[in-house]
C-alpha atoms as a PDB file:
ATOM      1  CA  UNK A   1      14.511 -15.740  -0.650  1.00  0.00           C
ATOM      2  CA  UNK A   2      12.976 -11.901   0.221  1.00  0.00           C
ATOM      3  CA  UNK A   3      10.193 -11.332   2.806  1.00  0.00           C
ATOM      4  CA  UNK A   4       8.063  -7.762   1.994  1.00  0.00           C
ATOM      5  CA  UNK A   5       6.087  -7.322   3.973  1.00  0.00           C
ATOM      6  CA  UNK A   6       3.339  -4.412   2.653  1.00  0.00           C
ATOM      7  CA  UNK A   7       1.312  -2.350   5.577  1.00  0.00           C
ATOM      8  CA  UNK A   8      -1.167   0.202   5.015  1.00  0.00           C
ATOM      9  CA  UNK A   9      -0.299   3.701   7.006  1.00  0.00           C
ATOM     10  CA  UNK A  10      -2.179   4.004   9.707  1.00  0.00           C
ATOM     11  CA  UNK A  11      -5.951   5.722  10.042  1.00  0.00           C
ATOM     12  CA  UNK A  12      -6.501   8.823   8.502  1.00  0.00           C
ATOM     13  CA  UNK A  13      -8.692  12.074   9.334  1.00  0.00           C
ATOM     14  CA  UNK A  14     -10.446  10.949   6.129  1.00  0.00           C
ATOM     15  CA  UNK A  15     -11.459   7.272   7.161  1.00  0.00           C
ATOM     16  CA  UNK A  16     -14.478   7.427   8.657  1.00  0.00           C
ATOM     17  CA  UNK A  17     -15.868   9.197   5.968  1.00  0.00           C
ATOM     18  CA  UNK A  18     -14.327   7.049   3.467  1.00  0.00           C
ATOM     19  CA  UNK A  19     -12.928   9.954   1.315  1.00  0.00           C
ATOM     20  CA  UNK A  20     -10.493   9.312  -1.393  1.00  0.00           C
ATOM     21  CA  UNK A  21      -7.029  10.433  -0.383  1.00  0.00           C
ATOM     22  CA  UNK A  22      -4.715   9.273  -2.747  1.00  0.00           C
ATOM     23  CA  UNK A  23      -1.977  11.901  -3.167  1.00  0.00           C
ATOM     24  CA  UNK A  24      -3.686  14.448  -1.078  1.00  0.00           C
ATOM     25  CA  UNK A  25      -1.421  14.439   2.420  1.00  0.00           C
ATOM     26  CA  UNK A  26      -4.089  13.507   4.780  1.00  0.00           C
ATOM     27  CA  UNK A  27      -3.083  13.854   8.431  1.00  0.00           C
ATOM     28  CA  UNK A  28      -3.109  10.323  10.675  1.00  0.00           C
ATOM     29  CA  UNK A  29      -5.694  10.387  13.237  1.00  0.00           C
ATOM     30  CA  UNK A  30      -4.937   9.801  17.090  1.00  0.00           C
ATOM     31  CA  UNK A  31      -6.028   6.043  16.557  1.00  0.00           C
ATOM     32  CA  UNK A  32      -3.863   5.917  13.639  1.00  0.00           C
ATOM     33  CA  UNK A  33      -1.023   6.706  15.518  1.00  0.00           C
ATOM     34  CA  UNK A  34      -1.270   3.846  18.427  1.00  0.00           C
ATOM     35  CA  UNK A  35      -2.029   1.504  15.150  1.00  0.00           C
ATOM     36  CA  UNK A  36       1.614   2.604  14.063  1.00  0.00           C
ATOM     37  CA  UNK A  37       2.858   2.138  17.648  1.00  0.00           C
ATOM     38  CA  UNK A  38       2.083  -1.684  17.387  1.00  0.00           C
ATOM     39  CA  UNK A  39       3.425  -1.969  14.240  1.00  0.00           C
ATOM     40  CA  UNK A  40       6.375  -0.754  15.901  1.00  0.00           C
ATOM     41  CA  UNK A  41       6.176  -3.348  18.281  1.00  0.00           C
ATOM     42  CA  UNK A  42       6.076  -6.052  15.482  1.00  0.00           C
ATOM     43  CA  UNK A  43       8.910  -4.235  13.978  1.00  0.00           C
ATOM     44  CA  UNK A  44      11.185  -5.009  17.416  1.00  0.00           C
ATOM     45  CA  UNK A  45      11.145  -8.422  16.731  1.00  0.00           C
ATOM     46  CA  UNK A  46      10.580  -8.905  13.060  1.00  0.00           C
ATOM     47  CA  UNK A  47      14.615  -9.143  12.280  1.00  0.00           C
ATOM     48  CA  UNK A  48      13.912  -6.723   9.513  1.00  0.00           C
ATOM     49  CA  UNK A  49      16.617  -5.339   6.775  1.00  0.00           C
ATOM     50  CA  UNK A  50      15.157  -2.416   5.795  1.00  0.00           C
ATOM     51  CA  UNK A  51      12.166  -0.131   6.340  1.00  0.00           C
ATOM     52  CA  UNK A  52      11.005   1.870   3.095  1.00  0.00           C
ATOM     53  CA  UNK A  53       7.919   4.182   2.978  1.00  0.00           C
ATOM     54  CA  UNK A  54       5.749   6.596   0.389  1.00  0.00           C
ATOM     55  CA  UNK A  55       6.829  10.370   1.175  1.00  0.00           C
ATOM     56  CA  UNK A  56       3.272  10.710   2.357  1.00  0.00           C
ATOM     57  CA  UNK A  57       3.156  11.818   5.680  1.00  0.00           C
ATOM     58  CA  UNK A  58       0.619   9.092   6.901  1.00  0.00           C
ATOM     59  CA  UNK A  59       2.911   7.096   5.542  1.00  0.00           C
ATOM     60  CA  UNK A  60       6.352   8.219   7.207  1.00  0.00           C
ATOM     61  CA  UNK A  61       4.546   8.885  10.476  1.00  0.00           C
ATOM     62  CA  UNK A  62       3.505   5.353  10.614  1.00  0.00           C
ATOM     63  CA  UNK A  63       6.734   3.674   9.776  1.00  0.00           C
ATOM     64  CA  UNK A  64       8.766   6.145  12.116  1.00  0.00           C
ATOM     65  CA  UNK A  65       7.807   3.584  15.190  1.00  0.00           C
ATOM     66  CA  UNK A  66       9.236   0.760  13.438  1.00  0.00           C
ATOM     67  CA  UNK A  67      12.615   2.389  12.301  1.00  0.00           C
ATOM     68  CA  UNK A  68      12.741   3.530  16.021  1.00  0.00           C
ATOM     69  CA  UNK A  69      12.323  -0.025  17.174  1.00  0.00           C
ATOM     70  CA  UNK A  70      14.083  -1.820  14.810  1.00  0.00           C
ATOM     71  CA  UNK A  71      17.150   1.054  14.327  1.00  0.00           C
ATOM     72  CA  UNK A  72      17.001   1.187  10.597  1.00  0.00           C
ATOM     73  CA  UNK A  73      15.917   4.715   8.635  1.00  0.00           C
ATOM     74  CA  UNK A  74      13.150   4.827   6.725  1.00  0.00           C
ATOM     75  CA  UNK A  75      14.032   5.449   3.062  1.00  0.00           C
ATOM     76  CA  UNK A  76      11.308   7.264   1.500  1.00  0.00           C
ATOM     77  CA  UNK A  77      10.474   6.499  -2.364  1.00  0.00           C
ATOM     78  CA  UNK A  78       8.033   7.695  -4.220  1.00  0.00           C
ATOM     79  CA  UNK A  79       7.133   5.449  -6.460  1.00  0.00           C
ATOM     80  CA  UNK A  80       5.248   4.082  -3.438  1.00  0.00           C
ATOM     81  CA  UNK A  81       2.818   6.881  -3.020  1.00  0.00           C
ATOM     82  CA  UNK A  82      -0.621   6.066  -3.596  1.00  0.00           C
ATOM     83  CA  UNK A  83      -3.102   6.506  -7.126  1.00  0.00           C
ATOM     84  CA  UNK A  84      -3.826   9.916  -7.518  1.00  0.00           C
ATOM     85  CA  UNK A  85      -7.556  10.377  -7.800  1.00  0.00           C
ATOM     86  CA  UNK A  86      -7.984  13.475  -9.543  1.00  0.00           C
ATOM     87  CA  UNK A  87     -10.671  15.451  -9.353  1.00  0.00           C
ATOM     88  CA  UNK A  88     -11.673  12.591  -6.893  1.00  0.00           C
ATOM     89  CA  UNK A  89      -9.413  13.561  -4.049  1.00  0.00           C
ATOM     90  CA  UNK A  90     -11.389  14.163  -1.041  1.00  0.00           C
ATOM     91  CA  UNK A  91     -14.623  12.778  -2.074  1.00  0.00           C
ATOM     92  CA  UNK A  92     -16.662  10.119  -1.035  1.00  0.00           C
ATOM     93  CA  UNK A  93     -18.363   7.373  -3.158  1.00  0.00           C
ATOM     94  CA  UNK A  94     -21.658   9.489  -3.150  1.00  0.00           C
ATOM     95  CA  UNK A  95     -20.392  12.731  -3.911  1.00  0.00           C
ATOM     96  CA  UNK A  96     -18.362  11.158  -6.720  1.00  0.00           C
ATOM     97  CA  UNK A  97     -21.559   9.038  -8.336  1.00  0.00           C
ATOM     98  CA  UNK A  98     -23.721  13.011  -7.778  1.00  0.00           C
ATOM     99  CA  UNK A  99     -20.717  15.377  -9.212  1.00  0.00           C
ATOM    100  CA  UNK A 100     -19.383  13.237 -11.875  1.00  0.00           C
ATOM    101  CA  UNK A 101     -22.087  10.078 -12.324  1.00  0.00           C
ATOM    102  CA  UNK A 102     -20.727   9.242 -15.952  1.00  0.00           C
ATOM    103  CA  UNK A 103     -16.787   9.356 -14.992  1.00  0.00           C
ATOM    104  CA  UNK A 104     -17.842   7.268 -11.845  1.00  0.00           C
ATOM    105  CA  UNK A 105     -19.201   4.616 -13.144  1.00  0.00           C
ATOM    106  CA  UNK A 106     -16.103   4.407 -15.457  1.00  0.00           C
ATOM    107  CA  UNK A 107     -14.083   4.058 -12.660  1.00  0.00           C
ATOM    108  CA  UNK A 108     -16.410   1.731 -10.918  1.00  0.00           C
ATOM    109  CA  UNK A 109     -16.318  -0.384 -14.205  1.00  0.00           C
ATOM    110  CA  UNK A 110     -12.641  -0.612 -14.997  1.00  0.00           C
ATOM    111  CA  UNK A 111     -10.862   0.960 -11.837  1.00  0.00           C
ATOM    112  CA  UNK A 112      -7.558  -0.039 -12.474  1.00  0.00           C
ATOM    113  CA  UNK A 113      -7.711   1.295 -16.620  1.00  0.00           C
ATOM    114  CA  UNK A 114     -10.189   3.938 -16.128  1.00  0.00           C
ATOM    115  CA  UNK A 115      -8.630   6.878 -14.188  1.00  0.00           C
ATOM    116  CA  UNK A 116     -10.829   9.220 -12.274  1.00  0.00           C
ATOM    117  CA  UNK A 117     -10.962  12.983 -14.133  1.00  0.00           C
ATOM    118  CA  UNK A 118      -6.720  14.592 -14.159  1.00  0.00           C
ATOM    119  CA  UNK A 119      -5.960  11.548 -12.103  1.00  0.00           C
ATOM    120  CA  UNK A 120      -3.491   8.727 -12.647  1.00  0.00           C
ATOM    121  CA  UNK A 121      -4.616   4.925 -13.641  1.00  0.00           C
ATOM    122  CA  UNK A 122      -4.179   1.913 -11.844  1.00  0.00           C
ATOM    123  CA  UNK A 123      -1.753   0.033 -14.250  1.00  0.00           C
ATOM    124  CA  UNK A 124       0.323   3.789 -14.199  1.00  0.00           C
ATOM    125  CA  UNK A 125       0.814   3.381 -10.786  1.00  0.00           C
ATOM    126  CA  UNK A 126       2.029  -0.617 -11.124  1.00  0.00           C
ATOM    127  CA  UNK A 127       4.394   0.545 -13.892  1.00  0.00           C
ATOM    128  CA  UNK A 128       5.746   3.004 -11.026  1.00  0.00           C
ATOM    129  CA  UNK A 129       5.664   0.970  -7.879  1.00  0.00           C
ATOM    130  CA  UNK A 130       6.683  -2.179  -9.424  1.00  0.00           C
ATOM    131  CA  UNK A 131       9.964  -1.972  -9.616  1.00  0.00           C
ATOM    132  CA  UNK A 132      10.707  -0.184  -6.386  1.00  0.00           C
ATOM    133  CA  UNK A 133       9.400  -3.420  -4.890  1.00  0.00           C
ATOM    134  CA  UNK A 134      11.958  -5.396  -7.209  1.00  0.00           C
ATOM    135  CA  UNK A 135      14.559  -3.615  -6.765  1.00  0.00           C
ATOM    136  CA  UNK A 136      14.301  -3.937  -3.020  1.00  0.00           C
ATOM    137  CA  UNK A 137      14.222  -8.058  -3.486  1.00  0.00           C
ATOM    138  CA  UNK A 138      17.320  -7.701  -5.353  1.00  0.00           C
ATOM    139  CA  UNK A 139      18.866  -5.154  -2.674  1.00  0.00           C
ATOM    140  CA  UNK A 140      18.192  -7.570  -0.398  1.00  0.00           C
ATOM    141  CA  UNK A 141      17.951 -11.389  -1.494  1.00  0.00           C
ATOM    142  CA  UNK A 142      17.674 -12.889   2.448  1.00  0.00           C
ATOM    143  CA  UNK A 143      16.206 -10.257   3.833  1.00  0.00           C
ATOM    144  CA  UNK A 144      12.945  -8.867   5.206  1.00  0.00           C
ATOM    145  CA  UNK A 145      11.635  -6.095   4.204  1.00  0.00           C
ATOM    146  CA  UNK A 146       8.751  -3.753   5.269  1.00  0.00           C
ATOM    147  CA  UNK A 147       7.030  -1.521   2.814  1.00  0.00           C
ATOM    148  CA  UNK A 148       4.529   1.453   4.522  1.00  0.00           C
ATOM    149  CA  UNK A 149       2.562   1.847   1.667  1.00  0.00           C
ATOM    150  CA  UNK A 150      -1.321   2.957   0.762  1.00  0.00           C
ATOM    151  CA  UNK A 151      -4.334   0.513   0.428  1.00  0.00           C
ATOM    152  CA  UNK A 152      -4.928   0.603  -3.741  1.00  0.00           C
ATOM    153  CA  UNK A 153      -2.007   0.327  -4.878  1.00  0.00           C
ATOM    154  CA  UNK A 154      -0.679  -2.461  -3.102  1.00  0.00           C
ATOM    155  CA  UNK A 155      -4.027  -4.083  -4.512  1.00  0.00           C
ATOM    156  CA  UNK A 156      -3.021  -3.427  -7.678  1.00  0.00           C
ATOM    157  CA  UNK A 157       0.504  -4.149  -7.122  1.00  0.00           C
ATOM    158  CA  UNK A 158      -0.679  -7.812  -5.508  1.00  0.00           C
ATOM    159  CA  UNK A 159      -3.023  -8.516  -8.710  1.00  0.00           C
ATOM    160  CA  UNK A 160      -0.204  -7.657 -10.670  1.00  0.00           C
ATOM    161  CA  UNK A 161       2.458 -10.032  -8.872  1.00  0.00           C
ATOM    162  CA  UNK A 162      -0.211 -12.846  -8.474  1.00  0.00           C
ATOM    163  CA  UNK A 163      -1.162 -12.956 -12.133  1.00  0.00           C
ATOM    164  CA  UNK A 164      -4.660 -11.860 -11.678  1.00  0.00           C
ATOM    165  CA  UNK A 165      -6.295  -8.929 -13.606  1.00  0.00           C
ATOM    166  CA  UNK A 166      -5.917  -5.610 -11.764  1.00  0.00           C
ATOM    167  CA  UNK A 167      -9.795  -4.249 -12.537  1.00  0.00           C
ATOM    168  CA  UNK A 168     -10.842  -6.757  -9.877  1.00  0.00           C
ATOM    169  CA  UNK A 169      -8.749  -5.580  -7.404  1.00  0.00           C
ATOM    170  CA  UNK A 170     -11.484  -4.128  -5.301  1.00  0.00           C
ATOM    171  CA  UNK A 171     -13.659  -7.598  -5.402  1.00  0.00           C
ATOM    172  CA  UNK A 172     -10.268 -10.146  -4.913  1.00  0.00           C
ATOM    173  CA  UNK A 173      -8.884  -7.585  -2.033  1.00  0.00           C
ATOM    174  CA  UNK A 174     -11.996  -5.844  -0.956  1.00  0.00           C
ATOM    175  CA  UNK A 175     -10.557  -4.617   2.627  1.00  0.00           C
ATOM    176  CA  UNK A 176      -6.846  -3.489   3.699  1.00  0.00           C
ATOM    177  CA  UNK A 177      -6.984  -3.074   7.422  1.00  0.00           C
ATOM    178  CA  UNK A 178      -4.690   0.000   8.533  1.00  0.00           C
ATOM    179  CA  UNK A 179      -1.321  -1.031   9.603  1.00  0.00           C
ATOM    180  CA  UNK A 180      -2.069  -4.833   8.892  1.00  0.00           C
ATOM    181  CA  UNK A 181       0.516  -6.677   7.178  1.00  0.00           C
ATOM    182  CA  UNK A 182       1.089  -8.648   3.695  1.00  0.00           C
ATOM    183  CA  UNK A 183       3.163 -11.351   3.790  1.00  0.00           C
ATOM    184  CA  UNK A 184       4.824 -11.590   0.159  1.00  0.00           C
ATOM    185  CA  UNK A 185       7.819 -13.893  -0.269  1.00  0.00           C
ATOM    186  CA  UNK A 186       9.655 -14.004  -3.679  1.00  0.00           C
ATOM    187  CA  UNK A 187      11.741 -16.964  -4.701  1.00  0.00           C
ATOM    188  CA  UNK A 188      13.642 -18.295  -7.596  1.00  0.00           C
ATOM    189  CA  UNK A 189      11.825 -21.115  -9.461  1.00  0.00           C
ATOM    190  CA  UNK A 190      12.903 -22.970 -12.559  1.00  0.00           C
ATOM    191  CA  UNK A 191      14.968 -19.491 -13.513  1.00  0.00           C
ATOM    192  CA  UNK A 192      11.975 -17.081 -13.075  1.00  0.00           C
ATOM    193  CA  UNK A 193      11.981 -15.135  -9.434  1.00  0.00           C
ATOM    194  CA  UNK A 194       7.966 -15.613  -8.577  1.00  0.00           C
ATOM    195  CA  UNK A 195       5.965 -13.719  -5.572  1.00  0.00           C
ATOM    196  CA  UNK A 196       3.896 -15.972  -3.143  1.00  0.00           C
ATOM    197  CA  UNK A 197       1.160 -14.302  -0.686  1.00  0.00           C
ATOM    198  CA  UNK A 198       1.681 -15.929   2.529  1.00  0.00           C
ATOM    199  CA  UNK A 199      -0.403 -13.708   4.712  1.00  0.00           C
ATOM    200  CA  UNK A 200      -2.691 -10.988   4.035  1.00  0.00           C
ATOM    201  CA  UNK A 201      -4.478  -8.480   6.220  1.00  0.00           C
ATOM    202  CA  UNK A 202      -2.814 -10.378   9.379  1.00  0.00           C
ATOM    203  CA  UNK A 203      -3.045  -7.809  12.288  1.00  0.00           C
ATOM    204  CA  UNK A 204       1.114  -7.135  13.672  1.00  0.00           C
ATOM    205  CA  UNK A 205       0.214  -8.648  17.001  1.00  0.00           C
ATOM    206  CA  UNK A 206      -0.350 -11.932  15.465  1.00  0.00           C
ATOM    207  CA  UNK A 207       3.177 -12.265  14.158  1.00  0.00           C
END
């Protein structure tokens, strides 16, 4: 039996304004960084095996409390970095529907099929990202596991393990707190390994 646990990075510079960073390497906000400082503090007594985190640096920067608590390394992979938005990258909803109304409601329509202009798909990046997480439960078959990843891919990634359809990600999961944690353990059952969500969204403290 494998424990992942999936967190969001911490809060970004672009948060407040709710701007689509995807692969753009947005900078963690002061706020962002305590928010990785607890999950450090979750980390010091989570008995975890490994630490593993997108190459984005809101990403890295938010794990780096954790490895120091914990005394692991965070291996970087980057099939964990988030959807690239295209031409999307650094807008917000509004400037999106005024600059490109037609390829915006596209997205809004079919978001994990419909890529945003130059950008990269939903089921793309579960084709990428799925099998670092696999890989990781067959690294480490009793262990636990935490994963700094971004908020829409491990949506997609959760639709995708739960057996639900990915363009509904954003109505099933409409929220990923920064730094909260998803609780996904993976067992064997009647010969097929199968995912179960045990927690979602649940704030490191509360661990």
């Amino acid at each position: 039996m494998t424990t992942l646990f999936l967190a969001r990075h911490g809060e970004t510079v672009w948060h407040a304004e709710h701007r689509y960073a995807g692969s753009s390497d947005v900078a963690l906000t002061d706020h962002g960084l305590v928010q990785a400082d607890e999950l450090g503090e979750w980390a010091a007594r989570a008995r975890l095996s490994a630490i593993v985190a997108s190459p984005l640096q809101r990403a890295r920067l938010t794990a780096k409390p954790a490895a120091d608590a914990s005394g692991l390394d965070t291996r970087i992979d980057p099939r964990l970095v988030e959807i690239d938005f295209g031409s999307g990258e650094g807008l917000t909803p509004g400037e999106l529907d005024e600059r490109m109304p037609a390829e915006w409601k596209a997205f809004e329509r079919h978001p994990a099929r419909q890529p945003m202009p130059a950008g990269e798909s939903g089921v793309e990046g579960i084709d990428r990202a799925l099998p670092a997480l696999l890989e990781l439960v067959d690294e480490f078959p009793h262990g636990r596991v935490l994963v700094v990843t971004h908020a829409t891919l491990m949506r997609l990634v959760l639709c995708e393990l739960l057996g639900l359809d990915p363009d509904r990600y954003r109505e099933l999961f409409p929220v990923v707190e920064n730094c909260a944690l998803t609780d996904l353990r993976f067992e064997e059952l009647d010969g097929q390994r199968r995912a179960r969500l045990l927690g979602f969204n649940v704030p490191p403290r509360a661990y």
